[in-house]
Protein backbone atom coordinates (compact mmCIF):
# COMPACT_ATOMS: atom_id res chain seq x y z
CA UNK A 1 0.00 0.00 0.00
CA UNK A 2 1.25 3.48 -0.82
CA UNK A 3 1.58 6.12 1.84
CA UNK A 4 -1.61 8.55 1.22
CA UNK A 5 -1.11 10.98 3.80
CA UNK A 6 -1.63 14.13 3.02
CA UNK A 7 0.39 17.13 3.45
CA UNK A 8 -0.28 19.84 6.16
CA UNK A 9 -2.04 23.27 5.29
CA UNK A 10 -0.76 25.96 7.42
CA UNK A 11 -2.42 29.29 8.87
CA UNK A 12 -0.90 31.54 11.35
CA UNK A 13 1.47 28.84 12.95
CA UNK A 14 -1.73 26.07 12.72
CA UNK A 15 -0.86 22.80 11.11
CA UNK A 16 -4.47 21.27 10.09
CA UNK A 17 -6.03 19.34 7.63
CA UNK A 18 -9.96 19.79 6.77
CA UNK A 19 -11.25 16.91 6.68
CA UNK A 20 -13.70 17.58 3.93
CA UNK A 21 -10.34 17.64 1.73
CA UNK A 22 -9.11 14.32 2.76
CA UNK A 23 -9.41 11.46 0.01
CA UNK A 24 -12.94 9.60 0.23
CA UNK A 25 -12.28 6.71 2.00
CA UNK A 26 -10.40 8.75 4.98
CA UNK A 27 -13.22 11.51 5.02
CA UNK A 28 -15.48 8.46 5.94
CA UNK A 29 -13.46 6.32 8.59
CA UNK A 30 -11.92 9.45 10.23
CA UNK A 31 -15.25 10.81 11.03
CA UNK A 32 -16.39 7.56 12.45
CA UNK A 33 -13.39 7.10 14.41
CA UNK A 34 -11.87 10.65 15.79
CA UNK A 35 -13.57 12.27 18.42
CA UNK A 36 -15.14 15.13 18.05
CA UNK A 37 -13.76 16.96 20.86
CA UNK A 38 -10.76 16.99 18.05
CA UNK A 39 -12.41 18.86 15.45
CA UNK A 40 -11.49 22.16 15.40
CA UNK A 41 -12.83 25.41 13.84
CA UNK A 42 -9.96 27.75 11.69
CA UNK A 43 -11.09 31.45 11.01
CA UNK A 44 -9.39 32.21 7.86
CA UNK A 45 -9.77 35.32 5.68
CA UNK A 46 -13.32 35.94 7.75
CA UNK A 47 -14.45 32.55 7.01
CA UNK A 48 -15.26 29.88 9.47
CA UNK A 49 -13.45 26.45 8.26
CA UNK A 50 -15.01 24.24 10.65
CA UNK A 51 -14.19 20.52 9.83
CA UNK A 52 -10.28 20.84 10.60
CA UNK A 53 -7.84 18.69 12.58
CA UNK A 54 -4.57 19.54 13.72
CA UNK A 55 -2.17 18.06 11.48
CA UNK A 56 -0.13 15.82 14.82
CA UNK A 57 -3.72 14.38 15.43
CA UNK A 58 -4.02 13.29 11.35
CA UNK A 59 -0.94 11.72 12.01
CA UNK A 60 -1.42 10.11 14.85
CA UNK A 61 -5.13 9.05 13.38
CA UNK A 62 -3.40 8.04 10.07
CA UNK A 63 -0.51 5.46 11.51
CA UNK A 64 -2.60 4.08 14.32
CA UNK A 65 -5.82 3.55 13.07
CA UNK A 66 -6.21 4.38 8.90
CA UNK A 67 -3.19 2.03 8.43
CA UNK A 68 -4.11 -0.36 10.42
CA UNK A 69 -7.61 -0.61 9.04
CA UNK A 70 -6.45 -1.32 5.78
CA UNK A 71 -3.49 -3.89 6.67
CA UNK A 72 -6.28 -6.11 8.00
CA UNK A 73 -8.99 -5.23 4.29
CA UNK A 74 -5.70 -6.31 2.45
């Protein structure tokens, strides 16, 4: 399997990713498995970017639990 992380976006020293950007598949098991205490809310250019995650927790999310999940579908 091919590493499909996805690279940080950055906004006043913030590293996030929205989750509405992930790839399909992640969009769908990251919002059944990451809290939503995690899910945090960027205002950028006087919008409100609500579905983001800071970019350690993606990580974190990615290795321990997207990886995982597909190491045991393959």
């Amino acid at each position: 399997m091919s590493d499909m992380r996805v690279p940080a976006e950055y906004f006043r020293g913030i590293e996030y990713v929205q989750i509405s950007s992930l790839p399909y598949e992640q969009q769908k098991f990251i919002r059944e498995s990451v809290s939503y205490k995690s899910i945090i809310t960027i205002l950028k250019e006087d919008e409100f970017i609500h579905d983001c995650l800071q970019y350690q927790h993606y990580l974190l999310w990615y290795e321990n639990e997207f990886k995982v999940k597909n190491a045991e579908a393959a």
